[in-house]
C-alpha atoms as a PDB file:
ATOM      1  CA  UNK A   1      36.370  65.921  57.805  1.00  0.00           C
ATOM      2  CA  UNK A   2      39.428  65.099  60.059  1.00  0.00           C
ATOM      3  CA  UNK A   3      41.298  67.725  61.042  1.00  0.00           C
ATOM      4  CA  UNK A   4      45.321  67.569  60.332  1.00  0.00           C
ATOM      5  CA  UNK A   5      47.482  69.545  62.828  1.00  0.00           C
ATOM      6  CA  UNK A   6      50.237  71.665  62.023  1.00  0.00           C
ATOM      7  CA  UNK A   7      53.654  69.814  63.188  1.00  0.00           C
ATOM      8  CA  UNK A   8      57.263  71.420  61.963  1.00  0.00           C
ATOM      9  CA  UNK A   9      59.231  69.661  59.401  1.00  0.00           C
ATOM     10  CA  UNK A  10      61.936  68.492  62.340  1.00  0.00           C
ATOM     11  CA  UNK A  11      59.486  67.107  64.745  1.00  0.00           C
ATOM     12  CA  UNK A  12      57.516  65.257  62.009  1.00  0.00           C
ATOM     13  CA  UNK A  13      60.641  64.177  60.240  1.00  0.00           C
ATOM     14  CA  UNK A  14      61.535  62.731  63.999  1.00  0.00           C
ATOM     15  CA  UNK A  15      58.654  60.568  65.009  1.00  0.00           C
ATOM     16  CA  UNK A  16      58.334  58.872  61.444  1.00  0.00           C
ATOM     17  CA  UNK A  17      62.298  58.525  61.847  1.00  0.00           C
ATOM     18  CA  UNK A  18      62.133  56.827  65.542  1.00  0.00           C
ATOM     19  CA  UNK A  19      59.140  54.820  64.105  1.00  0.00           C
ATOM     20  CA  UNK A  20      61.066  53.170  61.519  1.00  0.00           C
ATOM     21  CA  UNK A  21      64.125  52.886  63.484  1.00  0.00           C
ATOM     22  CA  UNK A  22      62.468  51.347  66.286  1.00  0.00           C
ATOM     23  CA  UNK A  23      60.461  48.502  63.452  1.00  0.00           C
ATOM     24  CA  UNK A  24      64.365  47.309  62.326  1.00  0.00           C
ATOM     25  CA  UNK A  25      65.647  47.468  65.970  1.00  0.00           C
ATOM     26  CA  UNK A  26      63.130  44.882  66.970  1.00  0.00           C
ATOM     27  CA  UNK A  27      62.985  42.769  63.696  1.00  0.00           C
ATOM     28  CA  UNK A  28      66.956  42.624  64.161  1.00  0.00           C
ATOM     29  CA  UNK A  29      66.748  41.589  67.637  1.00  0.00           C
ATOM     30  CA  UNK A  30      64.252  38.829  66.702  1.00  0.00           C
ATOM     31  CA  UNK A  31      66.486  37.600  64.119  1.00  0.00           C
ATOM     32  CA  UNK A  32      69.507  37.794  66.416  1.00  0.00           C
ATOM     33  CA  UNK A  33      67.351  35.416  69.345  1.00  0.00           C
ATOM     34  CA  UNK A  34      66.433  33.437  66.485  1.00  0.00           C
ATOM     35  CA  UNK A  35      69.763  32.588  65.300  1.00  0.00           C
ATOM     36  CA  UNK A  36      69.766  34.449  62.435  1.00  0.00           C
ATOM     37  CA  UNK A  37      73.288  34.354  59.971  1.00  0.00           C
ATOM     38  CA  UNK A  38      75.482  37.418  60.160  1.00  0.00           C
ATOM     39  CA  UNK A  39      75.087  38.148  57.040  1.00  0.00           C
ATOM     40  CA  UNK A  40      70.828  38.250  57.465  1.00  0.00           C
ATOM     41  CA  UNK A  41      71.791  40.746  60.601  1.00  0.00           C
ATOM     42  CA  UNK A  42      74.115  43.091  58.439  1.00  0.00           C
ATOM     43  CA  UNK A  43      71.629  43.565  55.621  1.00  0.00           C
ATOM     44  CA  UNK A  44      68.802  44.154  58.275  1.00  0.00           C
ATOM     45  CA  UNK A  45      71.160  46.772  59.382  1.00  0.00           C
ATOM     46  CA  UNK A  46      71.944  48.657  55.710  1.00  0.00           C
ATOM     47  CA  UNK A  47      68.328  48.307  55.061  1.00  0.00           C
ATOM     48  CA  UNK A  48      67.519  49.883  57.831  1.00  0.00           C
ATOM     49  CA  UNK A  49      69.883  52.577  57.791  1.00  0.00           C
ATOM     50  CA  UNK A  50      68.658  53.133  54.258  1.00  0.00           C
ATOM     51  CA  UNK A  51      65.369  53.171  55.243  1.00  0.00           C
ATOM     52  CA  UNK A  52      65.705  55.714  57.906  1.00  0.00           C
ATOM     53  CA  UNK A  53      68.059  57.908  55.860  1.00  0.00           C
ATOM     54  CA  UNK A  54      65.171  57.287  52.968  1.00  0.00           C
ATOM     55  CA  UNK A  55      62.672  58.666  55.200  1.00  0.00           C
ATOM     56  CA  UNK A  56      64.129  61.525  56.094  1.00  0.00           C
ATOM     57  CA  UNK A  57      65.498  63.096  53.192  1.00  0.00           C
ATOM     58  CA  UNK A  58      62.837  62.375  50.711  1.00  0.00           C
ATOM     59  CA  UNK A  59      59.802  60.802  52.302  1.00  0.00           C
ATOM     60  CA  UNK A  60      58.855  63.007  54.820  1.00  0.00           C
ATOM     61  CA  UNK A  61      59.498  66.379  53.005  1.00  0.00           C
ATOM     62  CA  UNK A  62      57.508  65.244  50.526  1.00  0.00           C
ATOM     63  CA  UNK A  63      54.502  64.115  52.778  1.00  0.00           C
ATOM     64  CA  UNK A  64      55.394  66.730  55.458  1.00  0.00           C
ATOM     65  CA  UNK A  65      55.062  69.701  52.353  1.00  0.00           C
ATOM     66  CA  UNK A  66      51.791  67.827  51.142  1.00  0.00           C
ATOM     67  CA  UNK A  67      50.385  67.941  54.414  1.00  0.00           C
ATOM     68  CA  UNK A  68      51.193  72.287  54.722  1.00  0.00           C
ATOM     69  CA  UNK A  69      49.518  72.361  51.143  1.00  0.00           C
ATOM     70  CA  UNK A  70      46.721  71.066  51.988  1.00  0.00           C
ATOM     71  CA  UNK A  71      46.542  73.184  55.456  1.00  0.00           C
ATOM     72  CA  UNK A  72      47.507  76.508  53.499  1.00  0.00           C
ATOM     73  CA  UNK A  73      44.976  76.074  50.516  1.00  0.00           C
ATOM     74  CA  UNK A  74      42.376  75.706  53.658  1.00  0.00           C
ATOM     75  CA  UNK A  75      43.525  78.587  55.323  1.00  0.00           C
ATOM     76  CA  UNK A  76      43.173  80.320  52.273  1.00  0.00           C
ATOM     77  CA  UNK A  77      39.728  80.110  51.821  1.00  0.00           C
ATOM     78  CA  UNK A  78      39.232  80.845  55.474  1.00  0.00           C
ATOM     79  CA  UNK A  79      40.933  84.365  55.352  1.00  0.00           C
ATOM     80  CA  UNK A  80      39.351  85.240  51.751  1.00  0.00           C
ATOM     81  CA  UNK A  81      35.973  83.998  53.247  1.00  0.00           C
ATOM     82  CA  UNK A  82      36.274  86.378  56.125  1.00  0.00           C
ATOM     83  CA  UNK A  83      37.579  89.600  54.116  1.00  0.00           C
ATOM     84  CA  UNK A  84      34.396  88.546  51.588  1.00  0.00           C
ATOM     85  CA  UNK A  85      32.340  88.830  54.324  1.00  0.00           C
ATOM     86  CA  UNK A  86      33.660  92.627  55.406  1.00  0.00           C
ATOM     87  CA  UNK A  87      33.667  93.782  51.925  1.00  0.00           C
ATOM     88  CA  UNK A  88      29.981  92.279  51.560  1.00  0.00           C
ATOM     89  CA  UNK A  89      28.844  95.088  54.203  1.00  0.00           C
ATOM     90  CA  UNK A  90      29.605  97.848  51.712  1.00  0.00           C
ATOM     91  CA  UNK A  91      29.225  96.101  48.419  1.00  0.00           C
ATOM     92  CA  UNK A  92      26.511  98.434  47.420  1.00  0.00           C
ATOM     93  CA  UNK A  93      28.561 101.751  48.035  1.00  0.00           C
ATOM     94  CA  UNK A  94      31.345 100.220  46.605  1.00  0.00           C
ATOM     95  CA  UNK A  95      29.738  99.142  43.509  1.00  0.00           C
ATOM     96  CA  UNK A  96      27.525 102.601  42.882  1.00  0.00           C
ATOM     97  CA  UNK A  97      30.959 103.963  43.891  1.00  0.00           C
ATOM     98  CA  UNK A  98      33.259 102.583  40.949  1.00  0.00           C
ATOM     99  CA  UNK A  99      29.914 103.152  38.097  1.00  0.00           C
ATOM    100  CA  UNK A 100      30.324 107.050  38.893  1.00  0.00           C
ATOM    101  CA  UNK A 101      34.281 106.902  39.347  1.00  0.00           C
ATOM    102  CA  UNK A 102      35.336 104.924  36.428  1.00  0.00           C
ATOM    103  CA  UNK A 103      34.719 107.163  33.242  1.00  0.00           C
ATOM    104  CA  UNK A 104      36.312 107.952  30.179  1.00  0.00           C
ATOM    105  CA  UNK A 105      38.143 110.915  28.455  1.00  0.00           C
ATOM    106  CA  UNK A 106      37.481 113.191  25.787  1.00  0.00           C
ATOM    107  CA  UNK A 107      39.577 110.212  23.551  1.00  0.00           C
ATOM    108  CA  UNK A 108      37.274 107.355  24.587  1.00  0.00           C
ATOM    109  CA  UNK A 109      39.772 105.999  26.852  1.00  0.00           C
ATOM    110  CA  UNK A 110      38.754 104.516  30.360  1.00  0.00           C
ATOM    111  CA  UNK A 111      40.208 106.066  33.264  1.00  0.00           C
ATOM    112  CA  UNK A 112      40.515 104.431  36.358  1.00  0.00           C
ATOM    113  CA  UNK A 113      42.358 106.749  38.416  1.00  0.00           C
ATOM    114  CA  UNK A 114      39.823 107.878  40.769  1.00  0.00           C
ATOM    115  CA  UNK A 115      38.550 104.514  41.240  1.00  0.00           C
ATOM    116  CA  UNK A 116      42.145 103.232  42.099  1.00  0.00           C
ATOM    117  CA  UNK A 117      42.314 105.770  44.758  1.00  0.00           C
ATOM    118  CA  UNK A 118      38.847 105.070  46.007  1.00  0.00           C
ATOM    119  CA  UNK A 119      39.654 101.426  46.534  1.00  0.00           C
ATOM    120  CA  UNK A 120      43.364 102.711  48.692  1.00  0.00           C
ATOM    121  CA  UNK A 121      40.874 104.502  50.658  1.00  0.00           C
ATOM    122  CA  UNK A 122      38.727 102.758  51.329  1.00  0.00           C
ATOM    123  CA  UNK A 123      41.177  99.268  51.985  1.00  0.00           C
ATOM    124  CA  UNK A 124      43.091 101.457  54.146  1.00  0.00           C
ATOM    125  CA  UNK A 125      40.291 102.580  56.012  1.00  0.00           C
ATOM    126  CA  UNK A 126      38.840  98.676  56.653  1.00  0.00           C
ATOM    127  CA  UNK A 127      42.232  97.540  58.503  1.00  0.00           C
ATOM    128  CA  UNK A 128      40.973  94.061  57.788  1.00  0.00           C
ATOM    129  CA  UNK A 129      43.271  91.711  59.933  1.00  0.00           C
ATOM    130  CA  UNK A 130      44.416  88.807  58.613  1.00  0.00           C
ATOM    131  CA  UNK A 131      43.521  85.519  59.415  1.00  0.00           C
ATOM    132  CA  UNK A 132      47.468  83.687  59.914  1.00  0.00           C
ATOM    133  CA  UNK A 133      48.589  80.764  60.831  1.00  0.00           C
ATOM    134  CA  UNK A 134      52.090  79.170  61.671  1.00  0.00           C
ATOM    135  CA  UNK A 135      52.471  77.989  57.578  1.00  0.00           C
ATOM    136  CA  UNK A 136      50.078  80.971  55.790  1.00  0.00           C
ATOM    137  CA  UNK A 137      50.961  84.440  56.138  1.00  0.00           C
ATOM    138  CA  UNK A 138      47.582  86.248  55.122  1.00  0.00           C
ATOM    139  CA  UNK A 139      46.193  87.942  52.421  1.00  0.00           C
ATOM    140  CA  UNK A 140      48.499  90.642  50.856  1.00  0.00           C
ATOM    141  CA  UNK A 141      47.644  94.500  49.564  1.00  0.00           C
ATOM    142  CA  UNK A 142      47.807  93.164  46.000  1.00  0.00           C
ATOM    143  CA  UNK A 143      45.185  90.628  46.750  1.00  0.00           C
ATOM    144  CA  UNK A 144      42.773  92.524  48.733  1.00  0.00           C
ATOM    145  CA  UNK A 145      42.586  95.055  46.034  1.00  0.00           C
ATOM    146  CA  UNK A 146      42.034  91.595  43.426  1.00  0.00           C
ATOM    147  CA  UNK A 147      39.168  90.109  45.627  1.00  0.00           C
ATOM    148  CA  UNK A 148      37.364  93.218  46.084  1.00  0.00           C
ATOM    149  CA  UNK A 149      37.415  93.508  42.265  1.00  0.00           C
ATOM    150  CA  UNK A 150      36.183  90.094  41.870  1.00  0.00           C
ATOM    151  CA  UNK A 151      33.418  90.610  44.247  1.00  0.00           C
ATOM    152  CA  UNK A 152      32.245  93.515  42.889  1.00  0.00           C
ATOM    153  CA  UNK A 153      32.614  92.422  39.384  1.00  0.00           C
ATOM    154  CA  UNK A 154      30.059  89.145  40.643  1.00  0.00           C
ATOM    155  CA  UNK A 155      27.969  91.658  42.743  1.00  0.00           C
ATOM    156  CA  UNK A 156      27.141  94.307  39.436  1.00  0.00           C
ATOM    157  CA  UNK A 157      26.784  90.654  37.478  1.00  0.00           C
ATOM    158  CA  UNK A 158      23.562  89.479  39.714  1.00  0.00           C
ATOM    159  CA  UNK A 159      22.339  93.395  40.436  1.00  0.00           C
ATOM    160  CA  UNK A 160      21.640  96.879  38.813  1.00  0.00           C
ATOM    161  CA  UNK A 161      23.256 100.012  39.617  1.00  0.00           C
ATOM    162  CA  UNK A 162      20.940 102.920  38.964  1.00  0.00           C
ATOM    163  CA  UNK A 163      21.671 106.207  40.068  1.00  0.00           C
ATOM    164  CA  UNK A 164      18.961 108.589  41.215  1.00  0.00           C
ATOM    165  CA  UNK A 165      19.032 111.772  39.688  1.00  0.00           C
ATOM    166  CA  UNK A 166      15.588 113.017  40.681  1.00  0.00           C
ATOM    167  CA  UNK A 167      16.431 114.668  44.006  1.00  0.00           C
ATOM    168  CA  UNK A 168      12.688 114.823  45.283  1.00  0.00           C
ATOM    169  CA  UNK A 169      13.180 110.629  45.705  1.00  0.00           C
ATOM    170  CA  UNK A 170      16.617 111.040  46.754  1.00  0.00           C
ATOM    171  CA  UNK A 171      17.586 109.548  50.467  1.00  0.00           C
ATOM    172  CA  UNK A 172      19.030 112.152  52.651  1.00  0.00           C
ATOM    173  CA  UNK A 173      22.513 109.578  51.586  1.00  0.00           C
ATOM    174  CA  UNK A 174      21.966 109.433  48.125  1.00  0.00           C
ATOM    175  CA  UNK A 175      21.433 113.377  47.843  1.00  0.00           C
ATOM    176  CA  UNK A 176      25.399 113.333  49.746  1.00  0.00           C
ATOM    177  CA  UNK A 177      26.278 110.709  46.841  1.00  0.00           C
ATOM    178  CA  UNK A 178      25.289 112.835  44.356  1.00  0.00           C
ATOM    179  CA  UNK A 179      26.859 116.303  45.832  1.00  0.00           C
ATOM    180  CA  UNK A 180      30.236 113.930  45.836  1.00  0.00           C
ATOM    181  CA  UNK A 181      29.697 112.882  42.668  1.00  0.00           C
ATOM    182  CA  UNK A 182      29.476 116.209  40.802  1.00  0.00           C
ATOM    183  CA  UNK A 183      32.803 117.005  42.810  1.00  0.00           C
ATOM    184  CA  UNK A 184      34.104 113.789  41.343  1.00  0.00           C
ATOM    185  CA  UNK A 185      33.239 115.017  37.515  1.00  0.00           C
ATOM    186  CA  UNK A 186      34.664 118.221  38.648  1.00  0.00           C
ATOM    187  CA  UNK A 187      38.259 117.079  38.794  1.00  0.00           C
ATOM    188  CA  UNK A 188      38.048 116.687  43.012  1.00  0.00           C
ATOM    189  CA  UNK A 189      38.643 113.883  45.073  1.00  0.00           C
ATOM    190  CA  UNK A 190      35.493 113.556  47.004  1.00  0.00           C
ATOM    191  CA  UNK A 191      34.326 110.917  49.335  1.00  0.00           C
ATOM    192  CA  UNK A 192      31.185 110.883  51.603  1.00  0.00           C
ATOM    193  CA  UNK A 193      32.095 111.042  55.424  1.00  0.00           C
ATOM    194  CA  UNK A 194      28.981 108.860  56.322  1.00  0.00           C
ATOM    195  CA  UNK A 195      28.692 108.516  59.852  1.00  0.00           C
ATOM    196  CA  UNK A 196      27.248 109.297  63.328  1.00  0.00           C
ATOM    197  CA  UNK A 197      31.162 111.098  64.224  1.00  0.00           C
ATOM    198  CA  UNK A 198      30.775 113.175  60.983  1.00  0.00           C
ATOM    199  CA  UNK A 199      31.138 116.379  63.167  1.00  0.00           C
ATOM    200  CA  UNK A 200      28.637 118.521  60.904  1.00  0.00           C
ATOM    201  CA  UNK A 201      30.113 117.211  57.350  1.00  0.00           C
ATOM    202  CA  UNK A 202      28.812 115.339  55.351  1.00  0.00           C
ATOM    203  CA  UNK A 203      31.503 114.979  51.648  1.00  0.00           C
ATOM    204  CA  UNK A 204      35.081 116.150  51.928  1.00  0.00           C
ATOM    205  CA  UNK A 205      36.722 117.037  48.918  1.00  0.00           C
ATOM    206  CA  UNK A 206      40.107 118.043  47.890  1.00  0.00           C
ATOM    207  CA  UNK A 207      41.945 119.245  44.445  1.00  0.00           C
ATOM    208  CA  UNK A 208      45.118 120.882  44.474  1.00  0.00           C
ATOM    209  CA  UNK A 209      45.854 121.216  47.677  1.00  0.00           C
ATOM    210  CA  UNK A 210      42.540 123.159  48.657  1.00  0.00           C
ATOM    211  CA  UNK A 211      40.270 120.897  50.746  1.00  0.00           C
ATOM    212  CA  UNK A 212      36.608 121.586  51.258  1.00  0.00           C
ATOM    213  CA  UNK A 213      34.355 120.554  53.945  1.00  0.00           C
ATOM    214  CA  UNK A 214      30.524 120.571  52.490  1.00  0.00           C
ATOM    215  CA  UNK A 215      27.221 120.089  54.399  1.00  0.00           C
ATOM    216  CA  UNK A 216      24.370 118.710  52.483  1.00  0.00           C
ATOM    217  CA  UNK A 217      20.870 119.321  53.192  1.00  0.00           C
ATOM    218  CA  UNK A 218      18.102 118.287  51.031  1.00  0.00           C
ATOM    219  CA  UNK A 219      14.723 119.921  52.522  1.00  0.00           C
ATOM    220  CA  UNK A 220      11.768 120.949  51.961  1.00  0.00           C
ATOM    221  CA  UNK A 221      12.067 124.020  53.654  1.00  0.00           C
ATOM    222  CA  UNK A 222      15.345 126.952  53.575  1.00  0.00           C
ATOM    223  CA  UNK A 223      17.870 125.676  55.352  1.00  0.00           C
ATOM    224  CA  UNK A 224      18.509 127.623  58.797  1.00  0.00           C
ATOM    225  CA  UNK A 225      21.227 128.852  61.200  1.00  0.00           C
ATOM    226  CA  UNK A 226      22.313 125.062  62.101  1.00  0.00           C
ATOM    227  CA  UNK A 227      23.601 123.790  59.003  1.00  0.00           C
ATOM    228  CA  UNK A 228      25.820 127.119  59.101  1.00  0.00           C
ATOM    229  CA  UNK A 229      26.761 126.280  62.319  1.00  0.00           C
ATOM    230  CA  UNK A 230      27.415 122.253  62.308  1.00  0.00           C
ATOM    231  CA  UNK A 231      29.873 123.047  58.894  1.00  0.00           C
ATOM    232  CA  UNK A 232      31.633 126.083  60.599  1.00  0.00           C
ATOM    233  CA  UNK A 233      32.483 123.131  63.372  1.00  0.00           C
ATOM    234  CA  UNK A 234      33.585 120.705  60.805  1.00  0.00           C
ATOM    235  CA  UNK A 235      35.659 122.848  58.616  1.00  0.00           C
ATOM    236  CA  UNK A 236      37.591 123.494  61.745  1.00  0.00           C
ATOM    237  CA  UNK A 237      37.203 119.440  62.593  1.00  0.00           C
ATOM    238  CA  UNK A 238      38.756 118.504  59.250  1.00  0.00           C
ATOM    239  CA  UNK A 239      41.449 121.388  59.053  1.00  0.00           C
ATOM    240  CA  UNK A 240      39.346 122.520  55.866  1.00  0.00           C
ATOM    241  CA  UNK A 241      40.261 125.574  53.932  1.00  0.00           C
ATOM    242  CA  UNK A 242      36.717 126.536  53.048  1.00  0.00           C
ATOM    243  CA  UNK A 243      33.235 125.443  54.566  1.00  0.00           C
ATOM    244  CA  UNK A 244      30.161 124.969  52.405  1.00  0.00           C
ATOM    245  CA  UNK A 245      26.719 123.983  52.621  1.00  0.00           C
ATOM    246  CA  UNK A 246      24.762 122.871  49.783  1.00  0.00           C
ATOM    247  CA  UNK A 247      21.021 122.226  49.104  1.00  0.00           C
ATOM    248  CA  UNK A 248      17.903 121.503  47.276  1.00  0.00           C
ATOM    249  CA  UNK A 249      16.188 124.319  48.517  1.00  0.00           C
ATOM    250  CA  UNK A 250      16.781 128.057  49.646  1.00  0.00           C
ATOM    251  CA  UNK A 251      18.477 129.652  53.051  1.00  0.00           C
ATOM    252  CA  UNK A 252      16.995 131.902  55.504  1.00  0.00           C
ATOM    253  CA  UNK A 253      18.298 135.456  56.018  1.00  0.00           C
ATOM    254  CA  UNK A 254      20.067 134.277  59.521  1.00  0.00           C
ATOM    255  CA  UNK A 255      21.449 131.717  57.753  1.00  0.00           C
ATOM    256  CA  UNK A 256      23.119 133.750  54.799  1.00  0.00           C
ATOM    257  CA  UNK A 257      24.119 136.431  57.720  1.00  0.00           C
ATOM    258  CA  UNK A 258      26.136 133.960  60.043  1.00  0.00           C
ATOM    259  CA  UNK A 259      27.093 132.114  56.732  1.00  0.00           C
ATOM    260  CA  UNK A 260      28.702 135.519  55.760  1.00  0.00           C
ATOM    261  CA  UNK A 261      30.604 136.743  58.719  1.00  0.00           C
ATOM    262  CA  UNK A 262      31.863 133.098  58.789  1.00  0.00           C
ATOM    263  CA  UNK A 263      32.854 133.004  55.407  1.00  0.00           C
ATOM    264  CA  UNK A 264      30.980 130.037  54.650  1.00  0.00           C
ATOM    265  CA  UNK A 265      29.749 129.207  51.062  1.00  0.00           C
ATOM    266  CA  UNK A 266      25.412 128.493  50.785  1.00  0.00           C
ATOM    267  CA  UNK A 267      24.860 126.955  47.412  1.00  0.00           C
ATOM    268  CA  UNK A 268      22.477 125.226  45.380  1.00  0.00           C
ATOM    269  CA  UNK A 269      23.447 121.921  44.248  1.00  0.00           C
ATOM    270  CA  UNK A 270      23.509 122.663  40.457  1.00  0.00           C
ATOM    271  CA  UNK A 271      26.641 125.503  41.506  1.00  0.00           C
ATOM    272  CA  UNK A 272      28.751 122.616  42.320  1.00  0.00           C
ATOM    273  CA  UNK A 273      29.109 121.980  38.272  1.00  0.00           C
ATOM    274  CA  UNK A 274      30.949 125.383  38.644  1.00  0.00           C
ATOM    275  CA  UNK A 275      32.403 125.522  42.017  1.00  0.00           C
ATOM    276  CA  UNK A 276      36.292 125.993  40.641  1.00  0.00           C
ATOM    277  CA  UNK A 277      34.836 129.303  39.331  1.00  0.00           C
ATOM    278  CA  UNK A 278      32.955 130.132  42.444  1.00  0.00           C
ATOM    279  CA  UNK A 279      36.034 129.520  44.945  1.00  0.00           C
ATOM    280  CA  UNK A 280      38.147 131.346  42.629  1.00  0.00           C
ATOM    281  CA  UNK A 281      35.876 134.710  42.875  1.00  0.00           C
END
């Protein structure tokens, strides 16, 4: 496929102009060698004139706007194939993500709140950069949020979403998933920090201006002194108000000891379906 290159409106307008300026100039000159009546030599003149005048107020606009169309549409699908292709890296997350945040009331009506502010999140967190050009400006906000709906909406079309509630075949990710998740049902805006720069936490939740910083550790064993330790250094990371570390399993006596003169929280992960009551006493 040929490539068409961008030219502005005045420059284009300007060569087509000369071009058909320069076609009467000679055919007048011919005529004029040739002997030509006056009158033949005036009307190549208003023609021409018309011509020129033709070409520049209507023809090449209209071409000249055709053209940028064309170039636009194609840049289009450029940029949307290139955001497509970040939001393919996380489609998974993102579709698990809006099964367990999209839910309904106690009237049967769908609530989409939590998803909404998942998707801000996580957009704002992506800092996709545009692809631009000279005549397209880049995708907008409105239409990020539109594509990544459309592209999970195909992705939860083609695949199942099933969510793993028996913890012994739980992933060390999907046991943080599901910590965040009971949060979610909870009333608290939780997200999974997921990442080697966590600094010891692993879900960060907030709900009326309280934010928690939460360690999860499924094991097969109590959970020691270092899980104590690693959310002691991310509550202070994250400017939490209260640490807490949650598992499968049990803790060892050092760990409820250092978890107590640190004021740290050691649950199980059933006591986050009542951690409101457990913060509040």
């Amino acid at each position: 496929m040929k490539t068409v290159e961008y030219v502005p409106l005045d420059k284009y307008t300007a060569k087509r102009s000369i071009a058909i300026f320069a076609a009467f100039a000679i055919l007048f000159f011919v005529c004029s060698v040739g002997g030509a009546s006056g009158g033949l030599l005036v009307a190549i003149v208003f023609i021409g004139w018309g011509a020129v005048i033709y070409v520049r107020r209507v023809h090449c606009p209209n071409a000249w706007g055709r053209i940028v169309q064309s170039l636009r549409v194609s840049a289009r699908e450029k940029d949307e194939q290139f955001f497509k292709e970040e939001i393919s890296k996380h489609i998974q997350t993102l579709a698990r993500k809006r099964n367990s945040l999209v839910t309904k009331d106690d009237y049967g009506n769908v609530v989409y709140d939590k998803w909404v502010k998942e998707k801000e999140y996580y957009l704002s967190k992506l800092r996709y950069s545009s692809y631009t050009t000279p005549y397209y400006d880049g995708i907008d906000s409105f239409d990020q949020v539109y594509l990544l709906d459309d592209l999970i909406n195909e992705y939860l079309l083609e695949n199942e979403i099933t969510v793993n509630t028996n913890i012994d075949d739980m992933t060390p990710v999907e046991y943080e998933e599901y910590c965040a998740g009971i949060l979610a049902e909870q009333g608290w805006e939780s997200r999974v920090t997921q990442g080697s720069g966590d600094q010891g936490v692993d879900v960060l939740a907030e709900k009326d201006g309280l934010t928690i910083a939460i360690q999860c550790k499924k094991y097969s064993s109590p959970v020691g002194n270092k899980a104590v330790q690693e959310v002691i250094a991310g509550r202070g990371y994250y400017g939490a108000h209260l640490g807490i570390v949650v598992t499968n399993n049990t803790y060892t006596p050092s760990a409820r000891q250092l978890a107590k003169s640190q004021s740290i929280l050691l649950l199980h992960h059933d006591d986050l379906y009542a951690i409101d009551d457990i913060i509040d006493n």
